[in-house]
Protein backbone atom coordinates (compact mmCIF):
# COMPACT_ATOMS: atom_id res chain seq x y z
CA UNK A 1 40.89 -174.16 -63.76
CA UNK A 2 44.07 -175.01 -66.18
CA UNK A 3 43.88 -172.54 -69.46
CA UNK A 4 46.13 -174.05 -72.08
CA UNK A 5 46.21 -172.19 -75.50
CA UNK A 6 42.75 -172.12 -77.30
CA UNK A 7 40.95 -170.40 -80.42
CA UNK A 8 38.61 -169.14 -77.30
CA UNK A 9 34.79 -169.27 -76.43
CA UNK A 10 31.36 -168.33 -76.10
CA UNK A 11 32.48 -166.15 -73.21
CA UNK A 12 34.66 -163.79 -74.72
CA UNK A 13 38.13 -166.02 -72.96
CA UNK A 14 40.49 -166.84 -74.53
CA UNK A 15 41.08 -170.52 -73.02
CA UNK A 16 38.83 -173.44 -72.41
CA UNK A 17 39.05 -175.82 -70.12
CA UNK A 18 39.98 -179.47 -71.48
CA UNK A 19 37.14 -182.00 -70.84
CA UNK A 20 37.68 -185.49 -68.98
CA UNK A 21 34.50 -187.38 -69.07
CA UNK A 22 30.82 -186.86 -68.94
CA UNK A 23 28.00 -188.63 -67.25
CA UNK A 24 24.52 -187.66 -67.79
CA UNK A 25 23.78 -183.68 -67.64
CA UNK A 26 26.93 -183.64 -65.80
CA UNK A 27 30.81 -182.68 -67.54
CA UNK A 28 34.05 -183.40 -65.66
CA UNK A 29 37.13 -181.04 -66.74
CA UNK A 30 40.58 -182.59 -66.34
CA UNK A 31 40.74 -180.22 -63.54
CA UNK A 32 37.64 -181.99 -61.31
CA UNK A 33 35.47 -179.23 -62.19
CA UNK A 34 31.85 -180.29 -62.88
CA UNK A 35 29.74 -178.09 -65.11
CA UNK A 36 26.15 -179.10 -65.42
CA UNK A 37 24.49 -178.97 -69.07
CA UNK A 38 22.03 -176.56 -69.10
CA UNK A 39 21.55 -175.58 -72.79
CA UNK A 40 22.53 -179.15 -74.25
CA UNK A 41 25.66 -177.76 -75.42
CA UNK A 42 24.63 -175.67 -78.72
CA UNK A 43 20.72 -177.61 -78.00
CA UNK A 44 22.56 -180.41 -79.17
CA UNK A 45 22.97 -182.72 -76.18
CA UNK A 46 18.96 -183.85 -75.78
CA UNK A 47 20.12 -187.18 -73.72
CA UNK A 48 22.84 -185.88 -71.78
CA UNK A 49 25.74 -187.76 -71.92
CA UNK A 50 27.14 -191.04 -71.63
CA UNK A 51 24.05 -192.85 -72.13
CA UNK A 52 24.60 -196.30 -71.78
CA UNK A 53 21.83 -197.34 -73.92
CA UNK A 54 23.53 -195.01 -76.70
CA UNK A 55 26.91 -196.30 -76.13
CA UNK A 56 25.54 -199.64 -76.76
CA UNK A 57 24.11 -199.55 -79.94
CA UNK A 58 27.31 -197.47 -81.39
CA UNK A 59 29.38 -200.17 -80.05
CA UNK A 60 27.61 -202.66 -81.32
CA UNK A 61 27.18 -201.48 -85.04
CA UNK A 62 30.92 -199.87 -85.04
CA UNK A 63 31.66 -204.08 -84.44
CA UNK A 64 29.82 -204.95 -87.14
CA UNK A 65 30.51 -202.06 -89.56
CA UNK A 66 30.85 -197.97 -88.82
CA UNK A 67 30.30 -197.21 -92.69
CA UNK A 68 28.92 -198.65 -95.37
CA UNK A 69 28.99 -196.38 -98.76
CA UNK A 70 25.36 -195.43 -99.39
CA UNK A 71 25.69 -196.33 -103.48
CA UNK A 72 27.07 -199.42 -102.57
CA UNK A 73 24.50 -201.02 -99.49
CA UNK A 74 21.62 -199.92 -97.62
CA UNK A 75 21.67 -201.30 -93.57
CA UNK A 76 19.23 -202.09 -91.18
CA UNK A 77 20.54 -198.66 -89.22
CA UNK A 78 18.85 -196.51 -91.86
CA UNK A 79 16.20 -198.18 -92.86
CA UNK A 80 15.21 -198.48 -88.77
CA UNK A 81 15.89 -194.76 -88.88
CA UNK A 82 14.23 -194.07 -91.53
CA UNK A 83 11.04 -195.82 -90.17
CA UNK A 84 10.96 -194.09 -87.08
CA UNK A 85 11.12 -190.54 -89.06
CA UNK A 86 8.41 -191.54 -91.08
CA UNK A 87 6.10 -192.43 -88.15
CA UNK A 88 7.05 -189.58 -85.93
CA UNK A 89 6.09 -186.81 -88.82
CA UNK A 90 2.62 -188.81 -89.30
CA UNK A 91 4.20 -190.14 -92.56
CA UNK A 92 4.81 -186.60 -94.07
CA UNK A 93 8.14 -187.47 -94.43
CA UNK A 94 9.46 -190.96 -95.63
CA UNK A 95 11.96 -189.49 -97.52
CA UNK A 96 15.31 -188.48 -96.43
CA UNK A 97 19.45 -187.48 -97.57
CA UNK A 98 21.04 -188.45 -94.15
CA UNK A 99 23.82 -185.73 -93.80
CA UNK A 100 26.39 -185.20 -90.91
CA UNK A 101 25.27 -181.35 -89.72
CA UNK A 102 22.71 -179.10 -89.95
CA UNK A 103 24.42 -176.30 -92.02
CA UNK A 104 24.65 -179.72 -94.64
CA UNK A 105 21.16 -180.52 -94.30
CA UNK A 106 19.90 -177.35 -94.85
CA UNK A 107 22.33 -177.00 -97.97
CA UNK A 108 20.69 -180.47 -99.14
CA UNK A 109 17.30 -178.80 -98.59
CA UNK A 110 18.27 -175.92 -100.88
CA UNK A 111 19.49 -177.77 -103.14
CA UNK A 112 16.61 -180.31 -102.98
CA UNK A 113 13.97 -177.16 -104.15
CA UNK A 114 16.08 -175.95 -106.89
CA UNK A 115 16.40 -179.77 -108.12
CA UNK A 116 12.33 -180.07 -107.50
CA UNK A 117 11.81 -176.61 -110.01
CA UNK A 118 14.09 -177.97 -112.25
CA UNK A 119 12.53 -181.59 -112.56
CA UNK A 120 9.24 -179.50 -113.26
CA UNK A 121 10.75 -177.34 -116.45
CA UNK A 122 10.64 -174.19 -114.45
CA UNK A 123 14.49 -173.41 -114.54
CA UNK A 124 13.21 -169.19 -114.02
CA UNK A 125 13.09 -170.51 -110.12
CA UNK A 126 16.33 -169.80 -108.36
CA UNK A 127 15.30 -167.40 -105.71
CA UNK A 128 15.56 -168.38 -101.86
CA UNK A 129 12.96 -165.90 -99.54
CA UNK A 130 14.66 -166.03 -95.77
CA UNK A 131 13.87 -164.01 -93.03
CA UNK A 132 15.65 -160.98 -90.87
CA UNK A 133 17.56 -162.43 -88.00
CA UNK A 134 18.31 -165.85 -88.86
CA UNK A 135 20.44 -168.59 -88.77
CA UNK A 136 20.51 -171.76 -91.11
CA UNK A 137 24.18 -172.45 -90.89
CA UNK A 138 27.93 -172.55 -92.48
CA UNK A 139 27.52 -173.55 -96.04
CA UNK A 140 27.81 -171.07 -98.10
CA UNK A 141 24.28 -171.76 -99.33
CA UNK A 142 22.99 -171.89 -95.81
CA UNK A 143 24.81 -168.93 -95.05
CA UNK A 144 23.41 -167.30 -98.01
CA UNK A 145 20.15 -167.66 -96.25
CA UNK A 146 20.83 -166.26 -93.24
CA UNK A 147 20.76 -162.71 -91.64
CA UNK A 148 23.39 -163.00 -89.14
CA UNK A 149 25.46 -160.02 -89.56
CA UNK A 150 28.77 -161.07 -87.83
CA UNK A 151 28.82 -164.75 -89.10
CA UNK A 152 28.45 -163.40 -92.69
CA UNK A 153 30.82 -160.24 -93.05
CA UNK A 154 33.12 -162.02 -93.96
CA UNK A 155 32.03 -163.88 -96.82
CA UNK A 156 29.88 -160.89 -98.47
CA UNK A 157 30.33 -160.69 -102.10
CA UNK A 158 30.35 -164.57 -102.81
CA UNK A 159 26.99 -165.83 -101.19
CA UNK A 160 23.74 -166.35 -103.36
CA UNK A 161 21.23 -163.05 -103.72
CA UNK A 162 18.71 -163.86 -101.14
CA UNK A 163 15.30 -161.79 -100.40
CA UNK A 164 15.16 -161.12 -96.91
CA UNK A 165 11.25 -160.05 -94.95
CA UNK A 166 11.05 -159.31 -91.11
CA UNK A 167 11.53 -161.42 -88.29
CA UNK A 168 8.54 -162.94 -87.34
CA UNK A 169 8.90 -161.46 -83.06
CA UNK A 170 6.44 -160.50 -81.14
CA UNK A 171 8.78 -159.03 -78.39
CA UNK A 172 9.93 -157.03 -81.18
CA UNK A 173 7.23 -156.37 -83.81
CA UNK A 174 7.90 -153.98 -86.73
CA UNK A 175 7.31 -150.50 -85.89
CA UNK A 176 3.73 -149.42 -85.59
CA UNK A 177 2.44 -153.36 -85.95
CA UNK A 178 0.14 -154.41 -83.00
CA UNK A 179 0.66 -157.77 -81.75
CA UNK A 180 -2.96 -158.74 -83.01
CA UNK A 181 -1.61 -157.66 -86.72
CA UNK A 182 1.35 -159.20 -86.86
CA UNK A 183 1.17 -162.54 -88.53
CA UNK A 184 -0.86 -161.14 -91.68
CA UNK A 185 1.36 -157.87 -91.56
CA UNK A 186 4.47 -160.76 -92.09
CA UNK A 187 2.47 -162.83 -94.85
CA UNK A 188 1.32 -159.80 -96.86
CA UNK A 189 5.30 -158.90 -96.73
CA UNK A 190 5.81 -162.10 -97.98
CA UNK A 191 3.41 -161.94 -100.62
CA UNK A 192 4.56 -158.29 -101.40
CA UNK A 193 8.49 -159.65 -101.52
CA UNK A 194 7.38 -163.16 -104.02
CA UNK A 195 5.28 -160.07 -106.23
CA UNK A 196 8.29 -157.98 -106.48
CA UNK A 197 11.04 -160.63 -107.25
CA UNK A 198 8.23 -162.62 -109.82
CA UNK A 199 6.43 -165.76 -108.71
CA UNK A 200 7.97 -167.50 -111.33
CA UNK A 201 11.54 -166.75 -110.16
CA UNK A 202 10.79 -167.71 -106.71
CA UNK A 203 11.66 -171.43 -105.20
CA UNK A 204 11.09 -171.29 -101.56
CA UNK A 205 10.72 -169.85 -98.67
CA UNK A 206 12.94 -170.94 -95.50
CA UNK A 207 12.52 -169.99 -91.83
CA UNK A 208 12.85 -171.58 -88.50
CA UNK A 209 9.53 -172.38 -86.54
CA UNK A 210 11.61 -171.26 -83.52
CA UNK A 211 14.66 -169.25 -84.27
CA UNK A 212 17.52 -170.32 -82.39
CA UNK A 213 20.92 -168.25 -82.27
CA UNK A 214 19.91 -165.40 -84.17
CA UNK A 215 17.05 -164.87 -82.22
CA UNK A 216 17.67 -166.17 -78.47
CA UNK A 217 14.67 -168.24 -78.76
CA UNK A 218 11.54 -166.72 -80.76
CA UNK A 219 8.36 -168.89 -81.53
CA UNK A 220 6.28 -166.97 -85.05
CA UNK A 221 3.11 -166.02 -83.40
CA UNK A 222 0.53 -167.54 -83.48
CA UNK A 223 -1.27 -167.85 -86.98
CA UNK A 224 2.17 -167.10 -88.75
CA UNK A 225 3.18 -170.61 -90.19
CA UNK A 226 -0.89 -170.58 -91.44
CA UNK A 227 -0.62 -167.31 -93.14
CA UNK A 228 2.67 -167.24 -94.87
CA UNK A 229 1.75 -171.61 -95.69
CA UNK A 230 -1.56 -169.98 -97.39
CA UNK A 231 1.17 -167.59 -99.39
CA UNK A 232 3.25 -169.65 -100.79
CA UNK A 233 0.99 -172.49 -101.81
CA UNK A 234 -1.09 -169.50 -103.84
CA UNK A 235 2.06 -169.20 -105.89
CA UNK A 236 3.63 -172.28 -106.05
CA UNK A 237 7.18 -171.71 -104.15
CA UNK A 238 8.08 -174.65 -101.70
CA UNK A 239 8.11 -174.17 -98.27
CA UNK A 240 11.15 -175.22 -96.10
CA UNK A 241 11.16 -175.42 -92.04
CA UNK A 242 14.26 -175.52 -90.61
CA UNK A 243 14.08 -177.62 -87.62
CA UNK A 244 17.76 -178.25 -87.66
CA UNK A 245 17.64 -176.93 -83.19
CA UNK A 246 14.06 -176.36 -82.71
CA UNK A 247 13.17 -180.12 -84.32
CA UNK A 248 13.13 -183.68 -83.05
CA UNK A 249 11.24 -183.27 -80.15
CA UNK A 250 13.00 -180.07 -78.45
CA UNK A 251 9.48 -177.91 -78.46
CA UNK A 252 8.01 -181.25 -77.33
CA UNK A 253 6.84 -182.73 -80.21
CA UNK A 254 8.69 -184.34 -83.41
CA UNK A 255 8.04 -181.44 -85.45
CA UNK A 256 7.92 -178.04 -84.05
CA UNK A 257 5.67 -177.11 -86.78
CA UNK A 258 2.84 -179.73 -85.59
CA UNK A 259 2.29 -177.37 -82.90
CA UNK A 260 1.47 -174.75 -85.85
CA UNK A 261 -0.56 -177.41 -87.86
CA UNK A 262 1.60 -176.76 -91.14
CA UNK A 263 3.66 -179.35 -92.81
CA UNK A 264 6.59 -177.87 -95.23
CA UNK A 265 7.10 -179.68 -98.25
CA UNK A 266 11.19 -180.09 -97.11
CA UNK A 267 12.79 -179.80 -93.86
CA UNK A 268 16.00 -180.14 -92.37
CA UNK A 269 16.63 -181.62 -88.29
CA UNK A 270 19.96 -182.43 -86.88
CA UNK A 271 20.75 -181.61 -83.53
CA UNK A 272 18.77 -183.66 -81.50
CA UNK A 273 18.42 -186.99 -84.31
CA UNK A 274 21.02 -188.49 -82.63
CA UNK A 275 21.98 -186.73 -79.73
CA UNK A 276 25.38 -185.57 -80.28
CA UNK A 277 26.61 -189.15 -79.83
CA UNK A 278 27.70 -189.33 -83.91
CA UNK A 279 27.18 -186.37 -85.73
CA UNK A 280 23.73 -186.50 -87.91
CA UNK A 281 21.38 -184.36 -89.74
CA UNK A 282 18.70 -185.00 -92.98
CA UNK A 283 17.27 -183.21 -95.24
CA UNK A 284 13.42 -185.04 -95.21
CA UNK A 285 11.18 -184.46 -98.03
CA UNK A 286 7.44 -184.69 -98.87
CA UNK A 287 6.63 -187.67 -101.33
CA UNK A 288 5.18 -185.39 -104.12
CA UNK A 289 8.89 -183.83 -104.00
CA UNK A 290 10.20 -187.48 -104.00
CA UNK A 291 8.46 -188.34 -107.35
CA UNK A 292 9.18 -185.32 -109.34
CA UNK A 293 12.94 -186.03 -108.21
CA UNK A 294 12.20 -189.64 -109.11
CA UNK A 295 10.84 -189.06 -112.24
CA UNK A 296 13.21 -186.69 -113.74
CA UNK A 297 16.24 -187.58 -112.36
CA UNK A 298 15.87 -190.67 -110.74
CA UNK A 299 16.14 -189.01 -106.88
CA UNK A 300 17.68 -186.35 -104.85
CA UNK A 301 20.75 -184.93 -106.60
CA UNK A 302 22.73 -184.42 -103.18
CA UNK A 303 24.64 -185.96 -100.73
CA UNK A 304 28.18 -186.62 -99.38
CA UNK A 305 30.77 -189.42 -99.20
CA UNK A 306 29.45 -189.59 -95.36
CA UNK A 307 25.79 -189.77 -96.07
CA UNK A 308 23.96 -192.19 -94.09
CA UNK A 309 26.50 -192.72 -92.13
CA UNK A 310 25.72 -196.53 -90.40
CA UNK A 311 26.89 -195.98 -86.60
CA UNK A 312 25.60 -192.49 -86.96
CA UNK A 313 22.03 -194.03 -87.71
CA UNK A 314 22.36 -196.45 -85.31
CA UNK A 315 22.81 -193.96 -82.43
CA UNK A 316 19.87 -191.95 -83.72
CA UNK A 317 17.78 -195.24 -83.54
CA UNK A 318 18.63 -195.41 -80.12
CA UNK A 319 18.32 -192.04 -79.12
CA UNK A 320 15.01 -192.06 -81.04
CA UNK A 321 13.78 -194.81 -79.62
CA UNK A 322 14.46 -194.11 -75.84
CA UNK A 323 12.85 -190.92 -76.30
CA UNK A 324 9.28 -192.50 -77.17
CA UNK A 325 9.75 -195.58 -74.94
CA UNK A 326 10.68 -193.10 -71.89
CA UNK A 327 7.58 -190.50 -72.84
CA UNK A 328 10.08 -188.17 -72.93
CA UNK A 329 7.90 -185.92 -75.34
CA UNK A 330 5.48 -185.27 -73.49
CA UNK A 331 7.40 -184.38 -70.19
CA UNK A 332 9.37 -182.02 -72.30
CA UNK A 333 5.51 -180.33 -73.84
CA UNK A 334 4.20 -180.06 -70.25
CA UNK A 335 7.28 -179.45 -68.07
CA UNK A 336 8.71 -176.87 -70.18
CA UNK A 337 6.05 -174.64 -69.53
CA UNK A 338 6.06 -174.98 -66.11
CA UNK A 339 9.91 -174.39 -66.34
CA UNK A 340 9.11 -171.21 -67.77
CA UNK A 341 6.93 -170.22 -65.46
CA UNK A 342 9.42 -170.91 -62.71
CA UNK A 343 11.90 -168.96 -64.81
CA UNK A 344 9.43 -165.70 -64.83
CA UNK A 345 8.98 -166.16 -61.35
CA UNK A 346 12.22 -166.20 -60.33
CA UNK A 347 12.70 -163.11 -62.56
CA UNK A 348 9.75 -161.21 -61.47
CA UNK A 349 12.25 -158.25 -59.06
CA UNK A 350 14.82 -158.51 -62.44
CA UNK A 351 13.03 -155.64 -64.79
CA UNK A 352 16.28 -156.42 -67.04
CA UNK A 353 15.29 -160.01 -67.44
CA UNK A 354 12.36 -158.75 -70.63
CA UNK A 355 11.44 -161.61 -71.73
CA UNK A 356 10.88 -165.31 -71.08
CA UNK A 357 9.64 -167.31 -74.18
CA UNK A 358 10.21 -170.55 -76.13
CA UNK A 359 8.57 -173.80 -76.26
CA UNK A 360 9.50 -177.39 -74.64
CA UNK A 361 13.06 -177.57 -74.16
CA UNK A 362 14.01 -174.64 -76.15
CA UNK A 363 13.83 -171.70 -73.36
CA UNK A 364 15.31 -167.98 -74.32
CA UNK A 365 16.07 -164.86 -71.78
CA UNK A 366 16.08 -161.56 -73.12
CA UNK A 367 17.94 -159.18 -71.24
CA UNK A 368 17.38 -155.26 -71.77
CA UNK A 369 18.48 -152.08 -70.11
CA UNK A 370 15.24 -150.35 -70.15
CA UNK A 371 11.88 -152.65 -69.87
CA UNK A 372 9.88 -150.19 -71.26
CA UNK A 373 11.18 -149.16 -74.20
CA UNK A 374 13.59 -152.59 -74.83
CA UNK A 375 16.22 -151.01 -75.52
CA UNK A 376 19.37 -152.90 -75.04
CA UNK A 377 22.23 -153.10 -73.67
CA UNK A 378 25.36 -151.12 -74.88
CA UNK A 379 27.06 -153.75 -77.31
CA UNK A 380 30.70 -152.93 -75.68
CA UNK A 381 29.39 -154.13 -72.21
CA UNK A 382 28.91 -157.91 -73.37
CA UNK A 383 26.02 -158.58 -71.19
CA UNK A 384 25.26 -162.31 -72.38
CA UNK A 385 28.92 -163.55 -72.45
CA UNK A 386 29.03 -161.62 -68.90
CA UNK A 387 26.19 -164.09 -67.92
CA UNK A 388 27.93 -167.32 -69.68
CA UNK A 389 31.17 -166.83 -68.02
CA UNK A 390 29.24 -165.90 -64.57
CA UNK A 391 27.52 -168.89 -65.20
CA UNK A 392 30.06 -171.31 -66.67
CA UNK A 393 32.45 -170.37 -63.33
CA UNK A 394 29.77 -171.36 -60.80
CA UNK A 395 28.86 -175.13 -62.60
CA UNK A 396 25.94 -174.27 -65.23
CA UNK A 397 26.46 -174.30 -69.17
CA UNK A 398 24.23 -171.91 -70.61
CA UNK A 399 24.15 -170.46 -73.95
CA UNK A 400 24.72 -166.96 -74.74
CA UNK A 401 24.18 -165.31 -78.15
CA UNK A 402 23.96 -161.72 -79.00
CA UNK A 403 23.08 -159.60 -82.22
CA UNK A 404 19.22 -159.88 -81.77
CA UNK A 405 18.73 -155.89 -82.00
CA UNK A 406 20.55 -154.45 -85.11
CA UNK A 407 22.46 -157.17 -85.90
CA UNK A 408 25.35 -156.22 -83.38
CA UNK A 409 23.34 -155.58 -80.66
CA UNK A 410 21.42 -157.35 -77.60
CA UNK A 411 21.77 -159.66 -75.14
CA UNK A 412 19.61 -163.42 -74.94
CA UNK A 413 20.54 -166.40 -73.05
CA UNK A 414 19.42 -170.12 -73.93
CA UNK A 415 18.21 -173.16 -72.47
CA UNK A 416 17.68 -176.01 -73.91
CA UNK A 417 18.31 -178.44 -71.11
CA UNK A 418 18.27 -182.64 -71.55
CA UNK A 419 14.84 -183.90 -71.94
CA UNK A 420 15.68 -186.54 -69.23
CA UNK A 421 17.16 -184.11 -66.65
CA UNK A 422 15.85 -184.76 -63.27
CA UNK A 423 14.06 -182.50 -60.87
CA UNK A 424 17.16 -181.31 -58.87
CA UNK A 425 18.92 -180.80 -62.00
CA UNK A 426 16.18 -177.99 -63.07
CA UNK A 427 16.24 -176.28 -59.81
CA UNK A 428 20.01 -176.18 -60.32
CA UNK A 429 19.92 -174.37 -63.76
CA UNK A 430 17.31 -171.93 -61.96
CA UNK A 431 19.17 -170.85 -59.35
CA UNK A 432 22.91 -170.76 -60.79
CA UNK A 433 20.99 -169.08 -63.64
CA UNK A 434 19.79 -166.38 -61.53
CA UNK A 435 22.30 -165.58 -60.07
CA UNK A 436 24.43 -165.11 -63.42
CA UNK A 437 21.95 -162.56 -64.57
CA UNK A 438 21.45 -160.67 -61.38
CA UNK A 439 25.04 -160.29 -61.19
CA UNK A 440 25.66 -159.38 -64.45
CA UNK A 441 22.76 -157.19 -64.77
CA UNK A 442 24.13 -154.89 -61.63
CA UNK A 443 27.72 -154.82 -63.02
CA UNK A 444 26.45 -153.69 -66.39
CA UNK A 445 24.67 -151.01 -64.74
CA UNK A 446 27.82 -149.95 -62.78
CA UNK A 447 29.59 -150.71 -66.40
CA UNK A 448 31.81 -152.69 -64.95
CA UNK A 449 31.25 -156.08 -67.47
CA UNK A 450 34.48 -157.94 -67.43
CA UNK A 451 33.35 -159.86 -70.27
């Protein structure tokens, strides 16, 4: 493998291999090296690669037009788009500022709740309410919102004051919190938290249905969205799901949150709108937000030169729509749990291996050096980027991510695998998979991680 001069990687390297072509769940290095696409990329990649379909439809709207300024036209690209969004969230959400990442959508859905308190005469409403141990991206607003200790040192002293209540885990529940207890132990801290800064300063609450990076994979438990839903409408502050990796159709349906029967009055999805094919995310909002924008203001004050970008649209049509012609939904519902179930089995003699949760598509590993207690890993030993580069070497992308315990420490692994990868393809990510974290496990034990 050639290792020319690079910023470095999820693995701890410091090179990365430069990338040829890819076809499918399959990427060639200029090298001949094929790596198979187990986590999507960053959950990113939810057609693999190369689609010809995909291709098509970019091609044939970059020959027409790639851009057309949003104040200037509309085009049939988002106004498609925008109809399939508004059908696949049961018309919840016919409202949307097309953005071109998730760290911008979830700015525009900040900035979309502050506009919405402000269109109402309630100016006192300023406060964001985010939870421990997540991620909502780069913007400084979105990184205001997040509890991700090493992606926000640096920046400390010029992000917005934020309210922060517990991560909503059941692998790792607050101390003295039975698992019974735990979603209306989390709202009541919610509750206590809106109390304490005033109701009336209060705008919204953000989380992720599933947390992603910051978490290594971690569905709220079951009754959460409910409870802390019943909070917040009691005293008025907006509710915003982040569905920017966990959304459009990852858990294995459109919404992650339909699988919690709550709706949030704004939400932001990226990732897997349009595939990674052009980048794309939105901020979507409800239609009561819509006409107190409306009203006041005449719509959403945000947006960027780049919003609604036409070929971007256009590849999230046909992404979108070869997902529901295909079924691909539903596969991804039913054969992610038996994925998981393949992945516990396979882990059953690995005591390390914790945990094995997530929903659809969106599959996390815990790994821990004592099962009992769950106490990690020693930070210094690098026991997830052991596993990605382990992995990575032998032919399987995975995704590594660490800071789940303490903010510096633990070690989770991600899959988030194309929802049109074949049989063989699965087996493959099992067993290269496996062997990463066996491997890894023992040399951690011997403390001899080369990561």
């Amino acid at each position: 493998m050639s290792k020319p001069t690079s910023t470095g990687s999820s693995y701890g390297v410091d090179y990365l291999p430069k990338i040829a072509y890819a076809r499918g769940s399959y990427l060639f290095d200029i090298d001949g090296n094929r790596y198979l696409d187990g986590s999507g990329g960053p959950a990113v990649y939810c057609l693999g690669h190369a689609h010809p379909e995909v291709n098509a439809a970019v091609a044939e709207q970059m020959g027409k037009i790639a851009h057309a300024y949003r104040y200037l036209f509309s085009s049939d690209a988002v106004e498609e788009l925008t109809d399939i969004i508004t059908d696949r969230t049961d018309g919840h959400f016919p409202n949307a500022v097309y953005v071109t990442s998730g760290s911008e959508a979830v700015e525009s859905c900040l900035k979309i709740a502050l506009q919405y308190h402000a269109a109402r005469g309630e100016m006192s409403r300023r406060r964001f309410i985010a939870r421990r141990r997540s991620w909502h991206g780069n913007t400084l607003g979105a990184l205001s919102v997040s509890d991700f200790k090493t992606r926000r040192a640096s920046f400390e002293g010029s992000l917005l004051d934020v309210s922060f209540v517990s991560a909503a885990n059941a692998y790792r529940p607050p101390d003295g919190v039975a698992a019974g207890d735990l979603a209306a132990f989390l709202a009541k801290e919610l509750e206590d938290e809106i109390l304490k800064v005033g109701p009336e300063k209060v705008a919204a609450f953000i989380f992720e249905p599933v947390v992603g990076a910051a978490g290594g994979v971690v569905p709220a438990p079951e009754g959460y969205a409910k409870a802390v839903e019943a909070v917040c409408r009691r005293h008025g502050v907006l509710i915003i799901g982040d569905e920017v990796m966990c959304g459009s159709g990852r858990t294995g349906t459109w919404r992650a949150l339909e699988q919690d029967g709550v709706v949030p009055d704004i939400m932001s999805v990226a990732k897997g709108l349009a595939a990674g094919y052009v980048p794309l995310g939105a901020a979507l909002y409800s239609d009561a937000v819509h006409r107190t924008l409306v009203d006041a203001h005449g719509g959403a004050q945000t947006g960027h030169t780049f919003t609604g970008h036409t070929a971007a649209c256009a590849a999230a049509v046909a992404v979108q729509k070869i997902i529901s012609r295909d079924g691909l939904l539903d596969h991804v519902l039913a054969r992610g749990e038996a994925f998981r179930g393949e992945l516990r089995k396979a882990f059953a003699d690995v005591p390390e291996v914790g945990d094995v949760r997530g929903r659809g598509y969106f599959i996390g590993l815990e790994i821990v050096s004592d099962p009992e207690s769950k106490a990690p890993f020693r930070p210094n030993l690098s026991v997830h980027a052991d596993i990605g580069r382990r992995a990575f070497e032998a032919g399987l992308i995975c995704y590594p991510c660490t800071g789940n315990v303490g903010g510096t420490a633990g070690d989770t692994v991600i899959l988030a695998p194309p929802y049109n990868a074949s049989e063989e393809e699965l087996a493959e990510i099992l067993s290269k998979l496996t062997v990463a974290v066996k491997d890894s496990v023992h040399a951690a034990r011997k403390g001899e991680t080369l990561a």
